[in-house]
Protein backbone atom coordinates (compact mmCIF):
# COMPACT_ATOMS: atom_id res chain seq x y z
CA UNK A 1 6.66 6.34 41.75
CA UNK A 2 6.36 7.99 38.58
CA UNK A 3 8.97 6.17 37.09
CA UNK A 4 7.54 3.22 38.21
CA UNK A 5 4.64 4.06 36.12
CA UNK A 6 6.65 4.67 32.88
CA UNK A 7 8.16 1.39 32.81
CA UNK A 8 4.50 -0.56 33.58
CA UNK A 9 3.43 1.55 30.39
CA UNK A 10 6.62 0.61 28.27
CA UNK A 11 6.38 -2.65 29.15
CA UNK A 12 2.39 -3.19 28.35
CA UNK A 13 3.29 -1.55 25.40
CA UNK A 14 6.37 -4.29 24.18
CA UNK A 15 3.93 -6.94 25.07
CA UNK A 16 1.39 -5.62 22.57
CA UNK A 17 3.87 -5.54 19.87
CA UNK A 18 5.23 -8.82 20.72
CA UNK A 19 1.61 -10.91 20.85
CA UNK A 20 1.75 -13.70 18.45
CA UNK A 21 -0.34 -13.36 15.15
CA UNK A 22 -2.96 -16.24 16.41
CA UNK A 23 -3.10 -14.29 19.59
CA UNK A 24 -4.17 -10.77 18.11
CA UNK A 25 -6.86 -12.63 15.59
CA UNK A 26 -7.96 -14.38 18.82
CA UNK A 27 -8.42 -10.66 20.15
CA UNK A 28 -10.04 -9.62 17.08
CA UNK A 29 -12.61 -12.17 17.26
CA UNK A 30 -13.32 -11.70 21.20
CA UNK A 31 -14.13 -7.97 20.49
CA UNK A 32 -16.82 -8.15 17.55
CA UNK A 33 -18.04 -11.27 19.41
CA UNK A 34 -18.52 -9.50 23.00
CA UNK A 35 -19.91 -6.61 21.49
CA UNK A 36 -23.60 -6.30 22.03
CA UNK A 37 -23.93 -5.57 17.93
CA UNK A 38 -21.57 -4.93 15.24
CA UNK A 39 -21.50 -3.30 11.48
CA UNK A 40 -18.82 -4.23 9.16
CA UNK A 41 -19.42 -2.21 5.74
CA UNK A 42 -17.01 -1.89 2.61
CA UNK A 43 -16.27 -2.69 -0.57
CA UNK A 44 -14.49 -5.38 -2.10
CA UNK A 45 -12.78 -6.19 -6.11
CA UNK A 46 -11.11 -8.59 -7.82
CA UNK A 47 -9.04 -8.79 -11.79
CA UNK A 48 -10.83 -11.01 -13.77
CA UNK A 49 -8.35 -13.33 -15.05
CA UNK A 50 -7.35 -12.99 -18.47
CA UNK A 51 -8.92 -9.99 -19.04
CA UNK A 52 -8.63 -6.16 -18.60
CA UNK A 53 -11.53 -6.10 -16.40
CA UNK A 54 -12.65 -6.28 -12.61
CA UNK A 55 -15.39 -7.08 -10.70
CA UNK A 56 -17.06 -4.76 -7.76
CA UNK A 57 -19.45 -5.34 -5.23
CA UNK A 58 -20.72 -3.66 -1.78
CA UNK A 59 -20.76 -5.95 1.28
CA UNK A 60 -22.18 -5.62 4.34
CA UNK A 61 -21.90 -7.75 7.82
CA UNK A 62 -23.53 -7.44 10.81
CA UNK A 63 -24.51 -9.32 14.13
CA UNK A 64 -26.00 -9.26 17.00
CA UNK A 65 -26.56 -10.79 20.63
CA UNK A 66 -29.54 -12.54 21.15
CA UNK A 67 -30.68 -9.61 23.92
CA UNK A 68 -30.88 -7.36 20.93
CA UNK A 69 -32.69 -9.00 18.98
CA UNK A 70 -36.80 -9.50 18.40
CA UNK A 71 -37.95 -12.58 20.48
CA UNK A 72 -38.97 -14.94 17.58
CA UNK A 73 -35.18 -14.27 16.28
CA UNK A 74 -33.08 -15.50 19.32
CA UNK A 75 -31.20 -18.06 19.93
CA UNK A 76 -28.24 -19.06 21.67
CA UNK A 77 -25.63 -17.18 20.43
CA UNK A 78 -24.85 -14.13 18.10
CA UNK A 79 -26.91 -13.69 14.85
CA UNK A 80 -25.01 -12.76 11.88
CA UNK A 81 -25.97 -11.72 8.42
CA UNK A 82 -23.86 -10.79 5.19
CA UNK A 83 -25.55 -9.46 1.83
CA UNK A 84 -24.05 -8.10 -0.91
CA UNK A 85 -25.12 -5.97 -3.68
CA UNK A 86 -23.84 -3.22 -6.50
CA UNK A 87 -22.56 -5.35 -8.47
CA UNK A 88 -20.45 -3.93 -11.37
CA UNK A 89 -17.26 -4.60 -13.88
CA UNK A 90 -14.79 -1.51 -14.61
CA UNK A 91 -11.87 -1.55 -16.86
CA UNK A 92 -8.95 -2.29 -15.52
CA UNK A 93 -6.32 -1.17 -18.17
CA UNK A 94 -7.07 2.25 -20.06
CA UNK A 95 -7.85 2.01 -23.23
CA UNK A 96 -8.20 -1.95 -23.19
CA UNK A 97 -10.55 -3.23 -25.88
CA UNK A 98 -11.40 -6.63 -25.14
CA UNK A 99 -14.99 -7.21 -24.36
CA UNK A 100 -17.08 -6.97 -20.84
CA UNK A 101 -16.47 -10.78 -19.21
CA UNK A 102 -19.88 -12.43 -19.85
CA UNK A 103 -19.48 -15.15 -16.71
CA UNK A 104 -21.17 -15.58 -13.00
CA UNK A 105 -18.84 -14.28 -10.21
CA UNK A 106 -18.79 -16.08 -6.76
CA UNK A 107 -19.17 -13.56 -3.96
CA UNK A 108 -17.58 -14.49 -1.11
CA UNK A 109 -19.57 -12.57 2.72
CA UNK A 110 -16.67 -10.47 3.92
CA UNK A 111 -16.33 -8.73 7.28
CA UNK A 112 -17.21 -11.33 9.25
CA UNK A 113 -14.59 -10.84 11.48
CA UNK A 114 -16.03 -12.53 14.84
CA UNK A 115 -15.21 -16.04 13.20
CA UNK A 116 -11.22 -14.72 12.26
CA UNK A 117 -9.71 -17.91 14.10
CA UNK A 118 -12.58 -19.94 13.51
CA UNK A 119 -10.80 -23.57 11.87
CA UNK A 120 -7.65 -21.56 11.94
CA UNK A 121 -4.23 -23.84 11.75
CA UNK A 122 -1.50 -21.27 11.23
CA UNK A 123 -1.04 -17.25 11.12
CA UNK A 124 2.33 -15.44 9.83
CA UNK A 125 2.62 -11.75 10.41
CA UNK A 126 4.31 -10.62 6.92
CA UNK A 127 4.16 -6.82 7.17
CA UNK A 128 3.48 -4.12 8.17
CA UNK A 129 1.21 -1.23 6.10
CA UNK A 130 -0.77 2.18 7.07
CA UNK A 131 -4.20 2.17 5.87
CA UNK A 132 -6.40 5.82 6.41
CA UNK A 133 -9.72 4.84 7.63
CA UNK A 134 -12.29 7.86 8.64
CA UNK A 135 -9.11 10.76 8.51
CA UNK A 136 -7.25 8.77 10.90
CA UNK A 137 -3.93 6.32 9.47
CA UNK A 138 -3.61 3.39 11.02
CA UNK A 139 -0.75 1.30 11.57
CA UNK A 140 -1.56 -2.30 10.43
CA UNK A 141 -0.10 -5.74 10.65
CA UNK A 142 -0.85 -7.86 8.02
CA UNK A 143 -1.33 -11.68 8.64
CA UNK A 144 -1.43 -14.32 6.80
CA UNK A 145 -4.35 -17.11 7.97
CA UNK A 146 -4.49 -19.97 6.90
CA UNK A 147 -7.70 -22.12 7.82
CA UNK A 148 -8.78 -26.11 7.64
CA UNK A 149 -11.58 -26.10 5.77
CA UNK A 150 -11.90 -29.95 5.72
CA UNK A 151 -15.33 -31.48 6.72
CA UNK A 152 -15.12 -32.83 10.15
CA UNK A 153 -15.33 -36.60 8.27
CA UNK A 154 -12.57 -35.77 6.37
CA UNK A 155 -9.59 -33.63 8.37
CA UNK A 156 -6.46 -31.69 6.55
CA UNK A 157 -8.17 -32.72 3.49
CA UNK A 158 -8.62 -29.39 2.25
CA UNK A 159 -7.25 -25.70 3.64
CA UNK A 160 -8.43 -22.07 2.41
CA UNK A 161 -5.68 -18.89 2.79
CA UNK A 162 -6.94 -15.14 4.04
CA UNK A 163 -5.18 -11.76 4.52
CA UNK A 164 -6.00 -9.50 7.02
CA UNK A 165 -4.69 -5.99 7.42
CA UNK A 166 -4.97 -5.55 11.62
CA UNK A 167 -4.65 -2.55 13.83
CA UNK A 168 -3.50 -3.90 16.93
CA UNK A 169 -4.69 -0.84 18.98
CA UNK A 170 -8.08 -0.93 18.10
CA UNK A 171 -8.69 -4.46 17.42
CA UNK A 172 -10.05 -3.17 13.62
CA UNK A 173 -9.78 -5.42 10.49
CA UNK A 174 -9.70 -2.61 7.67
CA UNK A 175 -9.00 -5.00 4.74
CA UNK A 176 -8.87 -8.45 3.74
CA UNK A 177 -8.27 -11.21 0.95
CA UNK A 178 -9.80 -14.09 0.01
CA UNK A 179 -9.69 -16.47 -2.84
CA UNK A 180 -12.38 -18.14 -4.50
CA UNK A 181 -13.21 -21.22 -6.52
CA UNK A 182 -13.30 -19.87 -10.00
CA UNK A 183 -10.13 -17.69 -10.11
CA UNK A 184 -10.82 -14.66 -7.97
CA UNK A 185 -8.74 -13.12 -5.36
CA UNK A 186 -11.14 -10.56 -3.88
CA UNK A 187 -10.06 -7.81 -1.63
CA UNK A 188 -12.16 -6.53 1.03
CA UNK A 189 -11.79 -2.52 1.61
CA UNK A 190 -13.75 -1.81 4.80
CA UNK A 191 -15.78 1.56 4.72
CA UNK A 192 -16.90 1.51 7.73
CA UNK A 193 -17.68 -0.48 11.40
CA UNK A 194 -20.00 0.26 14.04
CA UNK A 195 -20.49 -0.92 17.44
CA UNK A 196 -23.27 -1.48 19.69
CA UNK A 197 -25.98 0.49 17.66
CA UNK A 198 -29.91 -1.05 17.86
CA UNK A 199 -29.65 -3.96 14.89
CA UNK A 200 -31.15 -2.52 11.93
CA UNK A 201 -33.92 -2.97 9.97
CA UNK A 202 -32.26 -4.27 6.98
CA UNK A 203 -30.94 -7.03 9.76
CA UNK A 204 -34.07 -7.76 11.34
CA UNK A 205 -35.51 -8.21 7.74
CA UNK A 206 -32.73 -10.73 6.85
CA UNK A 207 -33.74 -12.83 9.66
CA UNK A 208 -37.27 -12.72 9.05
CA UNK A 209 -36.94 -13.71 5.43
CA UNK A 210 -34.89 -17.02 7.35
CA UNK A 211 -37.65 -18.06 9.59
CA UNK A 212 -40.09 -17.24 7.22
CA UNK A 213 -38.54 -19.81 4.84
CA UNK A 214 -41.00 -22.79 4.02
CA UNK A 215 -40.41 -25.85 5.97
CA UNK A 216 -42.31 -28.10 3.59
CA UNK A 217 -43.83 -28.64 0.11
CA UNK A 218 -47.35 -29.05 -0.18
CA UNK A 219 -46.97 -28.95 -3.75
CA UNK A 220 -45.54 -32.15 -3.59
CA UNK A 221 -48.12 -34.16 -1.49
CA UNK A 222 -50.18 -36.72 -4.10
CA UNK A 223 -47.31 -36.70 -6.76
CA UNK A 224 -46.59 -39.75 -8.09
CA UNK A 225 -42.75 -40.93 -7.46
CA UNK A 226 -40.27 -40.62 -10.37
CA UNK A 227 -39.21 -43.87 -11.81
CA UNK A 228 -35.49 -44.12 -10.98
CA UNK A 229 -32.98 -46.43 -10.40
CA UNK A 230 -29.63 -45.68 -8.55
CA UNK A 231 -26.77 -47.52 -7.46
CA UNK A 232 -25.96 -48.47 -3.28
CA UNK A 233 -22.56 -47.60 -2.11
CA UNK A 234 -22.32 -51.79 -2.05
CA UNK A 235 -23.09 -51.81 -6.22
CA UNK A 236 -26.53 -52.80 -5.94
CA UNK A 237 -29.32 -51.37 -7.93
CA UNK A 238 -32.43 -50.03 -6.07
CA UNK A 239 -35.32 -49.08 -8.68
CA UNK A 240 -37.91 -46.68 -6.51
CA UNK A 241 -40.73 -47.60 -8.21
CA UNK A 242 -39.99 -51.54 -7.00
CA UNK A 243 -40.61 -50.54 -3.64
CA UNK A 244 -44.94 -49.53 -4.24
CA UNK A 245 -46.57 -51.32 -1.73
CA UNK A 246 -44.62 -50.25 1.31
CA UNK A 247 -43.87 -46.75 3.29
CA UNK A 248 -40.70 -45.47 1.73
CA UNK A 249 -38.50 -41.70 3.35
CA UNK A 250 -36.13 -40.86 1.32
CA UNK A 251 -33.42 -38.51 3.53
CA UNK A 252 -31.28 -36.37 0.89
CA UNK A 253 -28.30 -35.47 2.25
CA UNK A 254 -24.60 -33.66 1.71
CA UNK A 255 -21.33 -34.38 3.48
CA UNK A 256 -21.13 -30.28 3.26
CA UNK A 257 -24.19 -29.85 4.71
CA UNK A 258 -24.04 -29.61 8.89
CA UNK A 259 -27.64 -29.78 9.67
CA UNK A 260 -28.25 -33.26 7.57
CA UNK A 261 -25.81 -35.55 10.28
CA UNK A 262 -29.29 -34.69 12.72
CA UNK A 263 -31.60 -35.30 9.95
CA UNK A 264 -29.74 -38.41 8.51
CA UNK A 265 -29.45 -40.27 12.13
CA UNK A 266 -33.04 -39.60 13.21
CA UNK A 267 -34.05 -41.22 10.16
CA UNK A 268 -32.27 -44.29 11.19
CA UNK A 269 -33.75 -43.62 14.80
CA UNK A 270 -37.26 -44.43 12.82
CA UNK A 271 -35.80 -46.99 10.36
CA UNK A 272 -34.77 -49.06 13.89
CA UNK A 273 -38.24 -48.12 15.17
CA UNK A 274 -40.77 -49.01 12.56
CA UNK A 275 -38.88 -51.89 11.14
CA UNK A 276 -41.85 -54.48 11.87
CA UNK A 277 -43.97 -51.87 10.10
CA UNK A 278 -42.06 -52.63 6.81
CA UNK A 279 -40.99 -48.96 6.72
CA UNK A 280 -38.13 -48.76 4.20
CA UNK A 281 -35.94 -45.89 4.94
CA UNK A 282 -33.26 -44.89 2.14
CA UNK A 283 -30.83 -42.02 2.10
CA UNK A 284 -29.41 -40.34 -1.32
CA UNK A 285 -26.45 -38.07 -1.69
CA UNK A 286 -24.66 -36.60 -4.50
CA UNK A 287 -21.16 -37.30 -2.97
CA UNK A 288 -18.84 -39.61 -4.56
CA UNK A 289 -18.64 -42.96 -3.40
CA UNK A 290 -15.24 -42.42 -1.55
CA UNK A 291 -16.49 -39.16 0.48
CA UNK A 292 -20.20 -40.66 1.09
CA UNK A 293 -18.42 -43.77 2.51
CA UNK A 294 -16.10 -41.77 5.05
CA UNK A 295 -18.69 -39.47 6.07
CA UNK A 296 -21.32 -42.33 6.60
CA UNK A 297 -18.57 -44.41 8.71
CA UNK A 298 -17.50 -41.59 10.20
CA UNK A 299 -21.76 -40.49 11.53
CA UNK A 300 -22.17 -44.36 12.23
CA UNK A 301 -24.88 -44.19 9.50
CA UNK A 302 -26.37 -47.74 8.56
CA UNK A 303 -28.88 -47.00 5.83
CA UNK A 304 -28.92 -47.69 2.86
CA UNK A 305 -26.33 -44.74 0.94
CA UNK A 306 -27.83 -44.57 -3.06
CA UNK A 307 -25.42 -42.71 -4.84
CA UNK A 308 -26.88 -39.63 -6.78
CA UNK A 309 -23.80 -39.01 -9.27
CA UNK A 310 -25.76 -37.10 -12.14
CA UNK A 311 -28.06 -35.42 -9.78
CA UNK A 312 -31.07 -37.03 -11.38
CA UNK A 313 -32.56 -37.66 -8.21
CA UNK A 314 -32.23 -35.05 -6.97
CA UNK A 315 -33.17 -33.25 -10.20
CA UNK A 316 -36.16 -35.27 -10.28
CA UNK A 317 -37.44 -34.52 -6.69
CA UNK A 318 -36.94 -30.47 -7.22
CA UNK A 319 -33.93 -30.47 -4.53
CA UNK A 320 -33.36 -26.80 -4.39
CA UNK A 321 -31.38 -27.15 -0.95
CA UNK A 322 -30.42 -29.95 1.97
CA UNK A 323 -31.51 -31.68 4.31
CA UNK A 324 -35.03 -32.75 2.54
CA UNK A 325 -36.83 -35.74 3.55
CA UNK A 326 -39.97 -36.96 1.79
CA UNK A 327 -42.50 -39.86 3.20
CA UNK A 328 -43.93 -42.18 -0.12
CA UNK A 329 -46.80 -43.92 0.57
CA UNK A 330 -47.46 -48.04 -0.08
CA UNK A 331 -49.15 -46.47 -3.20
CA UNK A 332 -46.13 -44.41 -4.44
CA UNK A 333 -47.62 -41.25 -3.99
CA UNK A 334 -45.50 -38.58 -2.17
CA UNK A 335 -47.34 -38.06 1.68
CA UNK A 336 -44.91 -34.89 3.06
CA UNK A 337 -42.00 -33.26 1.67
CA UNK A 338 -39.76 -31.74 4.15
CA UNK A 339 -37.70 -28.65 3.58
CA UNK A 340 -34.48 -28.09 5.98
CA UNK A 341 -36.34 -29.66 9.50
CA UNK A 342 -35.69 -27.72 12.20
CA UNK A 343 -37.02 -30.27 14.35
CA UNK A 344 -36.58 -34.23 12.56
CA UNK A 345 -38.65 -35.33 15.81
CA UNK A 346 -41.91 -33.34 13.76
CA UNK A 347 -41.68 -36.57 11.17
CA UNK A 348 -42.62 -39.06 13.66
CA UNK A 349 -45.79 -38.46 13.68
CA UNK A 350 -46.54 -38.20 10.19
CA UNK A 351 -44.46 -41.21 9.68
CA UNK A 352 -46.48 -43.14 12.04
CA UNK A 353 -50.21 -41.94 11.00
CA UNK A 354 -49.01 -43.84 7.50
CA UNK A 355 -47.95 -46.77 8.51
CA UNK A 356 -50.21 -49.65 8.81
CA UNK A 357 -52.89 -49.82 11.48
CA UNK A 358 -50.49 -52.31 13.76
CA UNK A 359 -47.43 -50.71 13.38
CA UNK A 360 -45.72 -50.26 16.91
CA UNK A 361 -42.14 -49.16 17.65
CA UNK A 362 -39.55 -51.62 17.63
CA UNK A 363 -36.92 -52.84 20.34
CA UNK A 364 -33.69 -51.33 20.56
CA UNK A 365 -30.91 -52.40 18.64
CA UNK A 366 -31.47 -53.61 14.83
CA UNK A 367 -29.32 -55.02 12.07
CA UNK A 368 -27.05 -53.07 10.33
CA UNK A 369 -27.73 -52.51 7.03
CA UNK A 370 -25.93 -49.56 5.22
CA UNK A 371 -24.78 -51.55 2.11
């Protein structure tokens, strides 16, 4: 019997060792995302290229399960929140002389760990390394991830490498690398992780700062509607300050941006609906004309695409983020401004109190008109 025993053990044990690099990220991910909360805290650093400097920061990740969280907060899955902070440049080399790198740094949210094989295409185990982490050393194995990054309208278009140093007994990431845009390789060295602790206040703060977040401009409403002209996707001019004398909503839009697909197609929803009412519904992105026409085929969007190449549009309207919609009156004047629409069913009804006095919803199934 006993030696029965021995060999199950020996034999869990090989089976361990031999799990495939996708497999024990897949792991990895299942136990920050089945935890009830989690803490990922550390610090992370990166050369700054060409000099004799580097750049520091503190980051810190947590989430939580909607059970744990206040009521207004919850939603259908985990809640998780990344800040950094501590910002400084050392000297890399002793006794280098060239200057302190006057430049912006991109700082990429590390520790998010429950989203390790989120978009993940391929993962190569390429070592193996012993990190200490609170007095104890820990075996690692460190994979190399590779991840499609592509927007969904445009697949294997783009791909983004990470390095994660794994302990395959306790399921802990201790370190990690990413690259960024502008040069930077930064690499993650995690301080500390915590498990199913009451989300803290610094957490709960994060989120309220979120919802609190305005959902319109009332700053806006009465402003009188810049006088541009921009270019359709087909080459035709459109001059906004031609169209005075009819409703106008203008949906901005990003093929980066998830939440504007839902924003961008219930606009066409009311474009289709208040046709008869002369309601003119336009949509303006600051794509190029290649991506705005793949991700527009791709969403079956008909509208009208005006192309916003030098971002004077959305210069002009004080675009600070995406989705924004804004209603124009038949005088020009700006009626709502919408900030990020949580719910694009809330326009109806302001859409429809400024139409004219017969407008009614149209039948199903107008023209297409994109171009």
């Amino acid at each position: 019997m006993l030696r029965s025993c021995i060999s199950l053990l020996v034999l869990g044990a090989s089976s361990l060792s031999a799990q495939s690099p996708s497999a024990l990220l897949q792991r990895v991910a299942d136990h920050f995302n089945n935890a009830n909360t989690f803490v990922v805290k550390g610090t992370a650093s990166a050369a700054v290229p060409g000099t004799s400097w580097r750049a520091n920061y503190e980051f810190e990740t947590q989430g939580a399960q909607p059970a744990f969280l206040p009521l207004s907060f919850r939603g259908p899955s985990m809640k998780v929140t990344s800040r950094v902070g501590k910002f400084s440049q050392t000297l890399a080399v002793p006794g280098a002389t060239d200057a302190k790198p006057q430049r912006g740094f991109a700082m990429v949210p590390l520790g998010q760990y429950n989203t390790l094989t989120r978009s993940l295409t391929d993962a190569q185990k390429t070592g193996t390394e012993n990190i200490t982490f609170e007095g104890k050393t820990h075996s690692c194995e460190v994979i190399d991830a590779v991840y499609d990054t592509s927007p969904e309208f445009k697949p294997q278009s783009t791909n983004a490498h990470k390095r994660v140093w794994v302990d395959p007994s306790d399921l802990l990431v201790l370190r990690e690398t990413r690259s960024t845009p502008d040069g930077m390789e930064w690499t993650g060295e995690v301080t500390s992780i915590s498990f199913d602790l009451p989300p803290s206040e610094t957490m709960v703060q994060a989120l309220q700062a979120f919802a609190a977040q305005a959902k319109d401009r009332p700053d806006w409403v009465g402003r009188t509607v810049p006088d541009l002209t921009l270019t359709q996707l087909s080459g035709a001019r459109v001059r906004l300050a031609e169209l005075q004398g009819r409703p106008v909503l203008l949906d901005f839009w990003g093929s980066y941006c998830g939440p504007c697909k839902r924003t961008t197609l219930y606009a066409q929803e009311l474009a289709k609906r208040y046709q008869p009412s002369a309601l003119t519904v336009l949509t303006l992105t600051q794509d190029s004309a290649a991506d705005a026409r793949l991700w527009a085929d791709y969403n079956h969007v008909t509208l009208p695409v005006l192309l916003d190449s030098d971002g004077a549009a959305f210069k002009a309207f004080d675009i600070q983020g995406i989705p924004v919609t804004i209603l124009i009156g038949a005088d020009g004047k700006v009626v709502h401004y919408w900030v990020g629409l949580d719910d694009p069913a809330s326009m109806e009804p302001v859409v429809q109190a400024n139409l004219p006095t017969h407008a009614v919803p149209a039948a199903e199934g107008s023209q297409r008109h994109r171009d």
